[in-house]
Protein backbone atom coordinates (compact mmCIF):
# COMPACT_ATOMS: atom_id res chain seq x y z
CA UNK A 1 126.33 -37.98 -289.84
CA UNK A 2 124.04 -39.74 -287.16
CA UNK A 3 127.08 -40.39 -285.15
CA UNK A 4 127.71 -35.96 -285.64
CA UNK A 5 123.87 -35.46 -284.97
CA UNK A 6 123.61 -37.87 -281.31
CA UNK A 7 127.11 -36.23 -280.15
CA UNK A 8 125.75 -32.67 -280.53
CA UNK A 9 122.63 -34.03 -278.94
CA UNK A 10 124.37 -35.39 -275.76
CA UNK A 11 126.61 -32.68 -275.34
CA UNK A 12 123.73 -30.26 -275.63
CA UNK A 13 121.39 -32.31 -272.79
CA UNK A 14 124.87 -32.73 -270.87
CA UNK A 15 125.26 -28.86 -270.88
CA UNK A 16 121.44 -28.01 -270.11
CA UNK A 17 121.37 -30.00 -267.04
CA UNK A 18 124.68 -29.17 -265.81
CA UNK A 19 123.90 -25.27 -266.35
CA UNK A 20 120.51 -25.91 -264.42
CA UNK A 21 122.02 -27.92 -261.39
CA UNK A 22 124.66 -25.33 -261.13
CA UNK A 23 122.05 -22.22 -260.90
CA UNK A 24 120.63 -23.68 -258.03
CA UNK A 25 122.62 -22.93 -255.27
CA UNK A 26 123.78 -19.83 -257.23
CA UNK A 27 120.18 -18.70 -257.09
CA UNK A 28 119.45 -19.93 -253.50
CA UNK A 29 122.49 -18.05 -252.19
CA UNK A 30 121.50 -14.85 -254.21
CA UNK A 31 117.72 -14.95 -253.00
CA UNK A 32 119.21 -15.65 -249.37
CA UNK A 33 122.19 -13.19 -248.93
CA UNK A 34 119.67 -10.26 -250.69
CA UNK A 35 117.16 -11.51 -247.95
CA UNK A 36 120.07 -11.14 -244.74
CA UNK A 37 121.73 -8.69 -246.11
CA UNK A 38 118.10 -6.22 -246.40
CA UNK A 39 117.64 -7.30 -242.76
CA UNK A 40 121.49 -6.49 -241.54
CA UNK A 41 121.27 -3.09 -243.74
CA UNK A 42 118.08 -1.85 -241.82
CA UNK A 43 119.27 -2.77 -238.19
CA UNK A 44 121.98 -0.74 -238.88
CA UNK A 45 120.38 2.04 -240.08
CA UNK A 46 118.05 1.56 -237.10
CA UNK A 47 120.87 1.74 -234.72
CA UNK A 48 122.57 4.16 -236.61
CA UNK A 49 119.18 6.31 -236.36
CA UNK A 50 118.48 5.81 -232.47
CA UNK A 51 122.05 6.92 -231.72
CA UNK A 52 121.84 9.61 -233.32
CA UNK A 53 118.43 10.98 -231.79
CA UNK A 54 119.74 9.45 -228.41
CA UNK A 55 122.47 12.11 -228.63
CA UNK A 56 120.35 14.43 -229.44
CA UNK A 57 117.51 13.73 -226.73
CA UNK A 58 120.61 13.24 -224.54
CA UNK A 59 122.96 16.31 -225.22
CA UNK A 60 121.83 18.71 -228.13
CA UNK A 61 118.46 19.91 -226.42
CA UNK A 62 119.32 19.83 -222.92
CA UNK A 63 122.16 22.48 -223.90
CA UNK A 64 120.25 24.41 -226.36
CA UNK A 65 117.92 24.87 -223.82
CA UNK A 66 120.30 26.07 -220.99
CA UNK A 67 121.61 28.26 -223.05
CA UNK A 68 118.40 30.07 -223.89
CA UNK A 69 117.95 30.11 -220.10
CA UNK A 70 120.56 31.54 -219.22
CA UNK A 71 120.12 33.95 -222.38
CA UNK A 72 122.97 33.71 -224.44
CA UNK A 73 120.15 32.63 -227.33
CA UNK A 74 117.09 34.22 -227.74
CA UNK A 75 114.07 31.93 -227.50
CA UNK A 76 113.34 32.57 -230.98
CA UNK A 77 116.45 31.49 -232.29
CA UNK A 78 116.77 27.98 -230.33
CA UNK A 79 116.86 25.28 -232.39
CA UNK A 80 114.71 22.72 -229.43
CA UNK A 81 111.66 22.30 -231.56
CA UNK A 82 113.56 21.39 -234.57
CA UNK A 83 115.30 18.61 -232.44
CA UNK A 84 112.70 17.19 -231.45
CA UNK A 85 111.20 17.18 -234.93
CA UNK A 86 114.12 15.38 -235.95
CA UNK A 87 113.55 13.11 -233.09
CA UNK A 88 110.07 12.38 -234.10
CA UNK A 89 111.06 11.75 -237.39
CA UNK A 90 113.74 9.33 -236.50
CA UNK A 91 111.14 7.35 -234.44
CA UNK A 92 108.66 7.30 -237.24
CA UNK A 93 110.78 5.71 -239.49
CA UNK A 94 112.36 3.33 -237.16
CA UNK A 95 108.44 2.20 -236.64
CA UNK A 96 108.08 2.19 -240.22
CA UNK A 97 111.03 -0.32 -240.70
CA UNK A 98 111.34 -2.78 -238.01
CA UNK A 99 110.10 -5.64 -238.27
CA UNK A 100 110.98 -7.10 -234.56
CA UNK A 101 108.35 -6.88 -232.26
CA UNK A 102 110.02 -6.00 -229.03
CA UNK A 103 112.16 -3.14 -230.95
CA UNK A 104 108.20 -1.88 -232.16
CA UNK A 105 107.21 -1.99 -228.33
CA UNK A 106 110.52 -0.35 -227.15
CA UNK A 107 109.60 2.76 -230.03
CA UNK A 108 106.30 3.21 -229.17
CA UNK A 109 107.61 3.90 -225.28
CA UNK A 110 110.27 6.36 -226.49
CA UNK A 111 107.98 8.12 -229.08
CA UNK A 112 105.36 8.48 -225.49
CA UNK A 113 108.22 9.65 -223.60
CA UNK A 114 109.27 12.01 -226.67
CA UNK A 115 105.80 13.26 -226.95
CA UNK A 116 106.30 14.14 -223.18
CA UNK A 117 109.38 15.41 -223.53
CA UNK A 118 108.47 17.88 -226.10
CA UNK A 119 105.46 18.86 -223.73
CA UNK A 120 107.59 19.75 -221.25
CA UNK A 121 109.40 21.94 -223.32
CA UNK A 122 106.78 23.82 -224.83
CA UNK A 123 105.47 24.51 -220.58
CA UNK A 124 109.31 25.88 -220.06
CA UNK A 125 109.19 27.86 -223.05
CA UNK A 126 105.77 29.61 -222.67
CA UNK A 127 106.76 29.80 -218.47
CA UNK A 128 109.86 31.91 -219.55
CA UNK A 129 107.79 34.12 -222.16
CA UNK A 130 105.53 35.05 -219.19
CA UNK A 131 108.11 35.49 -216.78
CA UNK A 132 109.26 32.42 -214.81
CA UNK A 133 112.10 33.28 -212.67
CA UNK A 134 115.56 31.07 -213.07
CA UNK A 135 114.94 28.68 -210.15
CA UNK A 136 111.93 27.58 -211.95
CA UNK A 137 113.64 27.57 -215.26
CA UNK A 138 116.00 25.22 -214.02
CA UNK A 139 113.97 22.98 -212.29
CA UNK A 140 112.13 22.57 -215.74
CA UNK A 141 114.97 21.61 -217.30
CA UNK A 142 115.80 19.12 -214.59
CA UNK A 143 113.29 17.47 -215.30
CA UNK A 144 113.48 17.86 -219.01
CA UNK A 145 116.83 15.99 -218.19
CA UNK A 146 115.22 13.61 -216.77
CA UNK A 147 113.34 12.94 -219.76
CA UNK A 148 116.42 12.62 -222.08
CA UNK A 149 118.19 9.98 -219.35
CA UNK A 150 115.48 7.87 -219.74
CA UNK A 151 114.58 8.34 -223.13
CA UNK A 152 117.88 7.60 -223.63
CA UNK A 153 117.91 4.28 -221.78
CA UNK A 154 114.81 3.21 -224.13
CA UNK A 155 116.69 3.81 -226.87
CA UNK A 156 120.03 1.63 -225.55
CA UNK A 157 117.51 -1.37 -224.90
CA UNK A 158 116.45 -0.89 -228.21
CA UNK A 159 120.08 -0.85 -229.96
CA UNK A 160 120.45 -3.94 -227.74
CA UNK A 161 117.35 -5.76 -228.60
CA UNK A 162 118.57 -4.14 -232.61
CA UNK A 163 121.85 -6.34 -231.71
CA UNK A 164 120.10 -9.36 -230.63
CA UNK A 165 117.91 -9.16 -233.84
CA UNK A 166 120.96 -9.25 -236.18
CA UNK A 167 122.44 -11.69 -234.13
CA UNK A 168 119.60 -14.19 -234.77
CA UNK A 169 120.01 -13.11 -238.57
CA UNK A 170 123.37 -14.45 -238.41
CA UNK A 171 122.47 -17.75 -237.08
CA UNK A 172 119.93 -18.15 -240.12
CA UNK A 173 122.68 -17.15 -241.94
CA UNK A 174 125.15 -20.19 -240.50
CA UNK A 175 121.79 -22.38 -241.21
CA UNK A 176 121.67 -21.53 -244.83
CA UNK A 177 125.30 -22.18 -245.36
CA UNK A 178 125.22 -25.94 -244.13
CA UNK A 179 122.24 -26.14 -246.11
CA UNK A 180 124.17 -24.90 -249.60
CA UNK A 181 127.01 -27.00 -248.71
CA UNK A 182 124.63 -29.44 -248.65
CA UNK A 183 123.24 -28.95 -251.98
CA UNK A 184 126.77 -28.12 -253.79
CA UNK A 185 128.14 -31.52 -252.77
CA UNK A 186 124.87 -33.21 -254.37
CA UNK A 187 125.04 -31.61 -257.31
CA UNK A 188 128.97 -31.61 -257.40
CA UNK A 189 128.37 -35.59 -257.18
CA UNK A 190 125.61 -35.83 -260.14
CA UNK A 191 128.14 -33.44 -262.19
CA UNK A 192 130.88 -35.81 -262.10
CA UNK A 193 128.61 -38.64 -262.86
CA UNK A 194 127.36 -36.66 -265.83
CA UNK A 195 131.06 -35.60 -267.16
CA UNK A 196 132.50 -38.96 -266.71
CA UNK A 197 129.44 -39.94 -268.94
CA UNK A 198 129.91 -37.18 -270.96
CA UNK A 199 133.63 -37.72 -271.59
CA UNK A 200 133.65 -41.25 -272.20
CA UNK A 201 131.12 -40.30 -274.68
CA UNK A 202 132.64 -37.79 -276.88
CA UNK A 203 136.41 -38.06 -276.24
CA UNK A 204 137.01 -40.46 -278.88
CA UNK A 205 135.76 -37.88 -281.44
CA UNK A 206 137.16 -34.74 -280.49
CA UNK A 207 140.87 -35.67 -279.00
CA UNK A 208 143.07 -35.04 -282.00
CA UNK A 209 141.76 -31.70 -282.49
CA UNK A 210 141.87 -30.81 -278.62
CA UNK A 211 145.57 -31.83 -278.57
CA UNK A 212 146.46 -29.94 -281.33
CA UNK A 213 144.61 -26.62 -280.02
CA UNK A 214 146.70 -27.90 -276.68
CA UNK A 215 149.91 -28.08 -278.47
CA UNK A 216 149.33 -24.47 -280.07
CA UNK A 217 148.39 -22.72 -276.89
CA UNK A 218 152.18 -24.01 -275.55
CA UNK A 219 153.71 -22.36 -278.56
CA UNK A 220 151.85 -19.13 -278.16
CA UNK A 221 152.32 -19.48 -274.44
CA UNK A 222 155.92 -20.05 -274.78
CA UNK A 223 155.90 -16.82 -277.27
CA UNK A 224 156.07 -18.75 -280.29
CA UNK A 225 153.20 -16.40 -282.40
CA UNK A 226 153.86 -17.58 -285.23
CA UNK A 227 151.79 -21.09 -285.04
CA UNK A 228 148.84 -22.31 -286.08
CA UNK A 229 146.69 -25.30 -285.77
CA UNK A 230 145.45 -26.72 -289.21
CA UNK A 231 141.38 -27.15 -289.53
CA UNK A 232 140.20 -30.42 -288.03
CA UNK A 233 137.28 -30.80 -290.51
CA UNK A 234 135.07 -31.33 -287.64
CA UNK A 235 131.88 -29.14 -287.45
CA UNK A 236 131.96 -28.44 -283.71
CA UNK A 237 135.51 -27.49 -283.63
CA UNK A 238 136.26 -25.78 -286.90
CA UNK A 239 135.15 -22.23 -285.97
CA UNK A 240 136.92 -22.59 -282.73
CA UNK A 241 140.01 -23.51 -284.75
CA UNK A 242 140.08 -20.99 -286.92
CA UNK A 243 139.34 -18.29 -284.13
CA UNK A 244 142.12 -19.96 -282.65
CA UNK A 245 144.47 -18.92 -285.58
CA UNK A 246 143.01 -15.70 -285.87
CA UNK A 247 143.67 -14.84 -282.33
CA UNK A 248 147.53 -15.74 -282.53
CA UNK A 249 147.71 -13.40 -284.99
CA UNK A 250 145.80 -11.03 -283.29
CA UNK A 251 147.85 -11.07 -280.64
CA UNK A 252 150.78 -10.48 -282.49
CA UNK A 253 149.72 -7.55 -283.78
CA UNK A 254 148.33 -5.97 -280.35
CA UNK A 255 151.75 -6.87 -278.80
CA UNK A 256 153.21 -5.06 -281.51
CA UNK A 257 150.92 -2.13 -281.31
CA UNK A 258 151.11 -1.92 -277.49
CA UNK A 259 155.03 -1.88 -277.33
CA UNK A 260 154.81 1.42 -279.24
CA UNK A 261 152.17 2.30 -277.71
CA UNK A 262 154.22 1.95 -274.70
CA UNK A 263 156.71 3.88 -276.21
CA UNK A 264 154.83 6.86 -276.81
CA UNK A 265 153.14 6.66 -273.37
CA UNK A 266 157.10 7.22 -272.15
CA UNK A 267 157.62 9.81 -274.25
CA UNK A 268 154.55 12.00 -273.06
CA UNK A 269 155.11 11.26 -269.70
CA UNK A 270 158.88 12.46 -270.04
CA UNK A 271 157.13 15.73 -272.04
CA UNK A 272 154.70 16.20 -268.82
CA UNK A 273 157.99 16.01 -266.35
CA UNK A 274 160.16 18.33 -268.67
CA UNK A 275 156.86 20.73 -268.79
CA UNK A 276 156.60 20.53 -265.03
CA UNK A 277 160.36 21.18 -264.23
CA UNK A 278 161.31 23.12 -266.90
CA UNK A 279 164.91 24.87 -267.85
CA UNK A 280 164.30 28.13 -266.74
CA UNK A 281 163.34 27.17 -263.98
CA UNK A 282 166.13 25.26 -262.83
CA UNK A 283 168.22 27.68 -264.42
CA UNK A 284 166.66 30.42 -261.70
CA UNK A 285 166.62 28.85 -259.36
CA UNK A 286 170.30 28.13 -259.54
CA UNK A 287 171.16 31.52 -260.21
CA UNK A 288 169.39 32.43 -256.79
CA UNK A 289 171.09 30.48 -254.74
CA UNK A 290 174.60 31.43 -256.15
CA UNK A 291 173.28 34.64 -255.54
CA UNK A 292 171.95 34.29 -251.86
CA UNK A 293 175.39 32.62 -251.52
CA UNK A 294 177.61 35.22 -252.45
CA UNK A 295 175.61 37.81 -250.65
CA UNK A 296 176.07 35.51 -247.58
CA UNK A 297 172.24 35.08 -246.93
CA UNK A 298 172.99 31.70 -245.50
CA UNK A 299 169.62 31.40 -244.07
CA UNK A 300 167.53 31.60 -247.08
CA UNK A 301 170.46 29.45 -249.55
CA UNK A 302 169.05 26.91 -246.63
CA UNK A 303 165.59 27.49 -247.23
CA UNK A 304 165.52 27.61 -251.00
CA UNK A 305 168.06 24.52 -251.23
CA UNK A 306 165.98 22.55 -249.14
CA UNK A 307 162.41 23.55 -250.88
CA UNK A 308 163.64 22.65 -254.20
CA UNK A 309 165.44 19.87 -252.99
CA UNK A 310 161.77 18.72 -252.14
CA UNK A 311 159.76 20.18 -254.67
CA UNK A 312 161.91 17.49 -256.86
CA UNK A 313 161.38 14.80 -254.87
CA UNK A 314 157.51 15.22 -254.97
CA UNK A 315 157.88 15.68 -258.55
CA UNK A 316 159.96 11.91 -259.03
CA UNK A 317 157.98 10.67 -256.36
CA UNK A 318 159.63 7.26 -257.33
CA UNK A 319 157.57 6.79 -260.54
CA UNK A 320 154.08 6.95 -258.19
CA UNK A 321 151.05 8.85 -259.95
CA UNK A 322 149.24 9.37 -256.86
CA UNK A 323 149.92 11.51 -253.81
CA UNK A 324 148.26 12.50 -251.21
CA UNK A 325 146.90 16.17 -251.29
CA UNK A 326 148.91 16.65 -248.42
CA UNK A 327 152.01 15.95 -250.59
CA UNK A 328 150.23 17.81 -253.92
CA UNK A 329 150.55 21.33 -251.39
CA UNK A 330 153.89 20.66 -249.85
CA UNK A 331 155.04 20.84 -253.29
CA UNK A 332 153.33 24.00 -254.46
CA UNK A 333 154.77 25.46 -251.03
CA UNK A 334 157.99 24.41 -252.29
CA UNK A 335 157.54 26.23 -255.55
CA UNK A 336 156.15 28.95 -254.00
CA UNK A 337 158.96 29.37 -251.39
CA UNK A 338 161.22 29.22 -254.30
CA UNK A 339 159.24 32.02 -256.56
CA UNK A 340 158.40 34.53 -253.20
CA UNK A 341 162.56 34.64 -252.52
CA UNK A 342 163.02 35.56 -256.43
CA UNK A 343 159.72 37.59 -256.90
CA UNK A 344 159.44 38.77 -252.94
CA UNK A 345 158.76 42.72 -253.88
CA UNK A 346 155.44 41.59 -256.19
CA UNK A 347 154.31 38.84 -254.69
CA UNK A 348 152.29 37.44 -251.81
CA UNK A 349 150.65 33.62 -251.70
CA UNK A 350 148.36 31.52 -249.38
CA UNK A 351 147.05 28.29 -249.23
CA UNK A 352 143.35 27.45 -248.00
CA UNK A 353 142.86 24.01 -247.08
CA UNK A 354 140.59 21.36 -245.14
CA UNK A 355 142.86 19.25 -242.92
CA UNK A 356 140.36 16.76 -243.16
CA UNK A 357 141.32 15.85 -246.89
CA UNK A 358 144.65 15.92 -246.62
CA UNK A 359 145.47 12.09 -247.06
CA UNK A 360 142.98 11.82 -249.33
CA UNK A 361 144.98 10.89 -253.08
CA UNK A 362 144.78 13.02 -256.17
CA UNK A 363 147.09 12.41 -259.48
CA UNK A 364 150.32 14.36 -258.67
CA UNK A 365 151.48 17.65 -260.26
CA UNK A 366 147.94 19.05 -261.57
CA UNK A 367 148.51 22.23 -258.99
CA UNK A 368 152.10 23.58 -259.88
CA UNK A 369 150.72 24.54 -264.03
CA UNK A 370 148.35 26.51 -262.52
CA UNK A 371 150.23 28.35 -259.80
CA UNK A 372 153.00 28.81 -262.54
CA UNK A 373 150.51 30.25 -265.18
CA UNK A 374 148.85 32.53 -262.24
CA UNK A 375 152.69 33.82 -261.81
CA UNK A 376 153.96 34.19 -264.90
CA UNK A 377 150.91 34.87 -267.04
CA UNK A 378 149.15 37.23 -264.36
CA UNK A 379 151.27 39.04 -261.39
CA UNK A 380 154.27 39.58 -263.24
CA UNK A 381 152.46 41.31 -265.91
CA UNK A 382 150.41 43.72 -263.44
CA UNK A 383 152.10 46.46 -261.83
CA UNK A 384 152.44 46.35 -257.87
CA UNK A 385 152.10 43.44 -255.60
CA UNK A 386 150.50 40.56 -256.55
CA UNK A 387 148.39 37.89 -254.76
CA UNK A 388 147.97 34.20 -255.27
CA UNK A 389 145.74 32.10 -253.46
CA UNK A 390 145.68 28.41 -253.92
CA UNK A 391 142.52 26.69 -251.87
CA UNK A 392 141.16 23.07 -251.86
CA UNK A 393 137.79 22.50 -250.02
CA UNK A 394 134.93 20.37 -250.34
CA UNK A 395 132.30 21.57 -252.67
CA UNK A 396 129.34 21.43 -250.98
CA UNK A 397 127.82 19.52 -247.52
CA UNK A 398 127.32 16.35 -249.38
CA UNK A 399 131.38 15.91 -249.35
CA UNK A 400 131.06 14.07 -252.61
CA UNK A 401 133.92 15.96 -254.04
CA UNK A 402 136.88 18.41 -254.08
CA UNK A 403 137.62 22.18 -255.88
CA UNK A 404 141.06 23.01 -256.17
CA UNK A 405 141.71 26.78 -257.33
CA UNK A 406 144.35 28.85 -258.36
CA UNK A 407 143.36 32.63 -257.83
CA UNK A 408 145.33 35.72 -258.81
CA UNK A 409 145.14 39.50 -258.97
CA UNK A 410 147.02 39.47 -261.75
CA UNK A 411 146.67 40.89 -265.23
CA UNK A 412 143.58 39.14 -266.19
CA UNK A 413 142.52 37.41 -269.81
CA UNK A 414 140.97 39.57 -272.04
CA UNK A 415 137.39 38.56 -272.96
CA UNK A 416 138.79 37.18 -276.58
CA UNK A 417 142.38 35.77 -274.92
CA UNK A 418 139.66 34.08 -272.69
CA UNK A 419 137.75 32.62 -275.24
CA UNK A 420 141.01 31.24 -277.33
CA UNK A 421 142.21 30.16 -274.07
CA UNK A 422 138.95 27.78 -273.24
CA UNK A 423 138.79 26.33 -276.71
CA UNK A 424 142.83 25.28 -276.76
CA UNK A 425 141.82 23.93 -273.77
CA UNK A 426 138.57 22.04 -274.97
CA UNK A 427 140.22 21.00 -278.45
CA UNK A 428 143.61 21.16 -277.93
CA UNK A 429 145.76 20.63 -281.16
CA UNK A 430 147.52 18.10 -282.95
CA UNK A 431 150.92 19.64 -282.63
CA UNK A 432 151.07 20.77 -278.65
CA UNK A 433 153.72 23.29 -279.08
CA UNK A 434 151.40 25.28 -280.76
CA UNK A 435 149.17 25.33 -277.43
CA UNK A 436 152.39 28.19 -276.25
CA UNK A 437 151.50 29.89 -273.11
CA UNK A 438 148.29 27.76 -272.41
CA UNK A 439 150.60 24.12 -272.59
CA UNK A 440 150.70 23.39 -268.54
CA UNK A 441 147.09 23.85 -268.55
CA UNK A 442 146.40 22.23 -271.10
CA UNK A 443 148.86 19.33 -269.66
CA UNK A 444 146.74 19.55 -266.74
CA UNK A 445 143.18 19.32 -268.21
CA UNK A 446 144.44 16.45 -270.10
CA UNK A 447 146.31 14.15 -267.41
CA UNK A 448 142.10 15.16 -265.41
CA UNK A 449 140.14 13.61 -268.42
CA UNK A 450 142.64 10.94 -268.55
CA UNK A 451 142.35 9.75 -264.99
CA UNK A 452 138.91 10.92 -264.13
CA UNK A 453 137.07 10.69 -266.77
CA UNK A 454 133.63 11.66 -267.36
CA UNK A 455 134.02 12.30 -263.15
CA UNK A 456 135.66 15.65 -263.79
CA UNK A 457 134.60 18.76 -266.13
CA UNK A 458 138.57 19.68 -266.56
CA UNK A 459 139.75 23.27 -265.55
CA UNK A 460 137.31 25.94 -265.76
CA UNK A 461 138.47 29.32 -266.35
CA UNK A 462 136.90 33.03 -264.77
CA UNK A 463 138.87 36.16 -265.71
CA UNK A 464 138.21 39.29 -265.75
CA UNK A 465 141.38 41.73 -267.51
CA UNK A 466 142.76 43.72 -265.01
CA UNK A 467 141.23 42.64 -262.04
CA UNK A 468 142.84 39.05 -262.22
CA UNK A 469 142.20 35.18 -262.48
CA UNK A 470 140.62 32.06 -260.59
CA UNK A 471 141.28 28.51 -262.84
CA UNK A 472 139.79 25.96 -260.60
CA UNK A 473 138.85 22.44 -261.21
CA UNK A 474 136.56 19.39 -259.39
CA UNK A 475 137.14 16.09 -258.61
CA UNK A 476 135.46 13.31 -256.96
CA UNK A 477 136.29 12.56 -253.60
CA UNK A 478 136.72 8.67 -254.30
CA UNK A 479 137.55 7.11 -257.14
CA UNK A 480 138.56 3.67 -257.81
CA UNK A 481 142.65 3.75 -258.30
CA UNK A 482 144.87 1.72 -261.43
CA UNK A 483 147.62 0.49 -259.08
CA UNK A 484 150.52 2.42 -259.69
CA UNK A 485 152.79 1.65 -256.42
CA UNK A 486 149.72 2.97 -254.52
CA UNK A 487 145.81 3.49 -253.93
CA UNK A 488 143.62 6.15 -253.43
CA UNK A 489 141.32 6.85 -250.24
């Protein structure tokens, strides 16, 4: 028992003193990288700031103001004394936050030459209101120009001197690291020390019960679940022992679980593909192109061949779950190609997109459902031509994330179809096929939840009957990707 109570005892003092030499440089490095990396954050912001108001000072109000001159914009509707509020702003907070004493001197000369460069616009403003001819006009704004160019070379010695600063930051930063080298090989010095110590110490006690824990992980490393380790009777190492047990068996069972697990994942994912491509379709779409083909309308059997000959492709898309939106429309364009040669007397499509977020990556195949639904569900039931419109855009300025729609002039849900539809939708049901003409979205909202999470709201419906659909849905803009053969933006 006393020899129990002193190896506890030094094993405990081993572990507090190892645990406190080790925070050290863990908490020297945190307090010092928090420290650079405040001081690297703001001179970039600094020179992120003066570039921006040195384009402005530079460019923005020197041609806002031409232009008023030479009258294409009403004086009341330039946009000069809001630049050079923004300019004043900019200044104020670079002030504010900078901490380098030249950079301070180098603002307080640009917010003098601001203050007389927004002078000089108010005199060419109030000259024009009573009058001035052009020749004056433009000599103003000569010297306005002026002005900018040097206001504009006060703020490039200040983005240099900005440079300079984080420059000298880095060389503190060099500094510290010799100096936690420093301290890590101490302490990595006194921790051997203390674990030979510590080893010689307790090794004798605990080695047949380590060995056997060693010779069990090899079996359940080698896939051998089915051993266990018998209780060493030792106080320290009996819990761990029996957890040990425990966990090969728990293991066992989670490998178990997770191969059908697996095997159900398979099975839905072959469901989704079979709902995305489904018989009819193929069947169709076959039928067309015999069709085309007989009537010798070589040109189109091209053109539909080829579309579905890619909107397949997109669909494998060699097991990958993401593509890029880019890909995501080619393959509704395929579909649509595809539907407008069958259905081209009722319908009419067109897709709305930013170019900007076309390599941005979404989960594939959440697009075609909807554009299917819109067809079959709305314009085919409607009488005359219909029109589809499928449009991806950011959803406000902030460009924090993406709408996809999927609008129709369709047929419409009636208020109470509506109403079914959004709680199928919302609660789905145990046995899917009884989700019927609702399945693909349904599909759809699921495979969103699924890979977005509490990031997306699912599909939103608004339909009026009659008058037609939009089912639209958000997502955000980045996202961090499960590698799946590829990443997202």
């Amino acid at each position: 028992m006393k020899r129990n109570k002193n190896l506890r005892r030094t094993l405990l003092l081993t572990y507090i003193f190892l645990l406190f030499i080790t925070l050290i440089p863990s908490v020297y490095s945190v307090l010092v990288s928090q420290i650079h990396t405040r001081q690297y954050n703001q001179i970039i912001s600094n020179v992120s700031t003066a570039n921006r108001i040195n384009l402005i000072a530079k460019n923005d109000i020197p041609s806002e103001l031409w232009e008023i001159i030479c009258g294409k914009k009403e004086i009341e509707n330039g946009d000069q004394n809001k630049m050079c509020d923004e300019i004043t702003t900019g200044l104020t907070l670079m002030l504010i936050t900078s901490k380098n004493a030249e950079s301070r001197e180098k603002l307080e000369v640009a917010t003098r030459a601001n203050t007389t460069l927004r002078r000089n616009i108010d005199m060419l403003i109030i000259n024009m209101k009573n009058g001035s001819t052009v020749t004056q006009n433009e000599a103003a704004l000569d010297e306005i120009r002026t002005i900018t160019a040097l206001f504009s070379d006060i703020m490039q010695d200040f983005v240099v001197t900005e440079i300079e600063s984080a420059n000298e930051t880095n060389r503190s930063l060099r500094n510290t690291s010799i100096i936690l080298t420093a301290i890590q090989i101490i302490i990595t010095v006194l921790a051997v020390l203390i674990s030979i110590n510590s080893f010689i110490t307790v090794s004798g006690a605990i080695q047949k019960p380590i060995s056997d824990m060693e010779k069990l992980s090899t079996k359940v490393a080698n896939g051998d679940l089915t051993a266990r380790i018998d209780i060493p009777h030792v106080d320290e190492l009996d819990t761990l022992a029996s957890n040990l047990n425990t966990m090969t068996e728990q293991i066992d069972v989670l490998i178990k679980k997770n191969m059908e697990e697996q095997k159900n994942f398979q099975k839905a994912e072959m469901k989704a593909l079979q709902a995305q491509i489904t018989p009819h379709f193929l069947y169709n779409t076959f039928d067309t192109i015999v069709w085309l083909a007989e009537e010798e309308h070589t040109e189109e059997v091209v053109k539909i061949t080829k579309a579905f000959s890619d909107f397949l492709r997109i669909s494998l898309s060699r097991g990958h779950e993401w593509i890029t939106i880019s890909q995501e429309l080619d393959h509704i364009k395929n579909y649509l190609t595809i539907q407008k040669i069958r259905y081209a007397d009722i319908l009419n499509y067109k897709i709305d997109a930013d170019e900007s977020l076309m390599e941005f990556k979404i989960i594939k195949l959440v697009l075609q459902p909807l554009v299917e639904n819109a067809i079959y569900h709305g314009i085919k039931n409607k009488r005359g031509r219909g029109e589809l419109k499928v449009s991806v855009h950011y959803t406000d300025e902030s460009h924090t994330a993406i709408q996809f729609s999927v609008e129709d002039n369709g047929a419409g849900f009636t208020e109470e179809r509506l109403g079914q539809v959004r709680n199928e939708l919302r609660t789905g049901a145990q046995d899917s096929e009884k989700l019927s003409s609702v399945y693909g979205l349904y599909n759809v909202n699921k495979k969103l939840k699924l890979y977005y999470g509490e990031q997306t709201e699912g599909i939103k419906i608004e339909s009026e009957a009659g008058k037609g659909s939009k089912i639209y849905f958000t997502i955000p803009l980045f996202i961090d990707v499960p590698y799946t053969g590829g990443s997202n933006v």
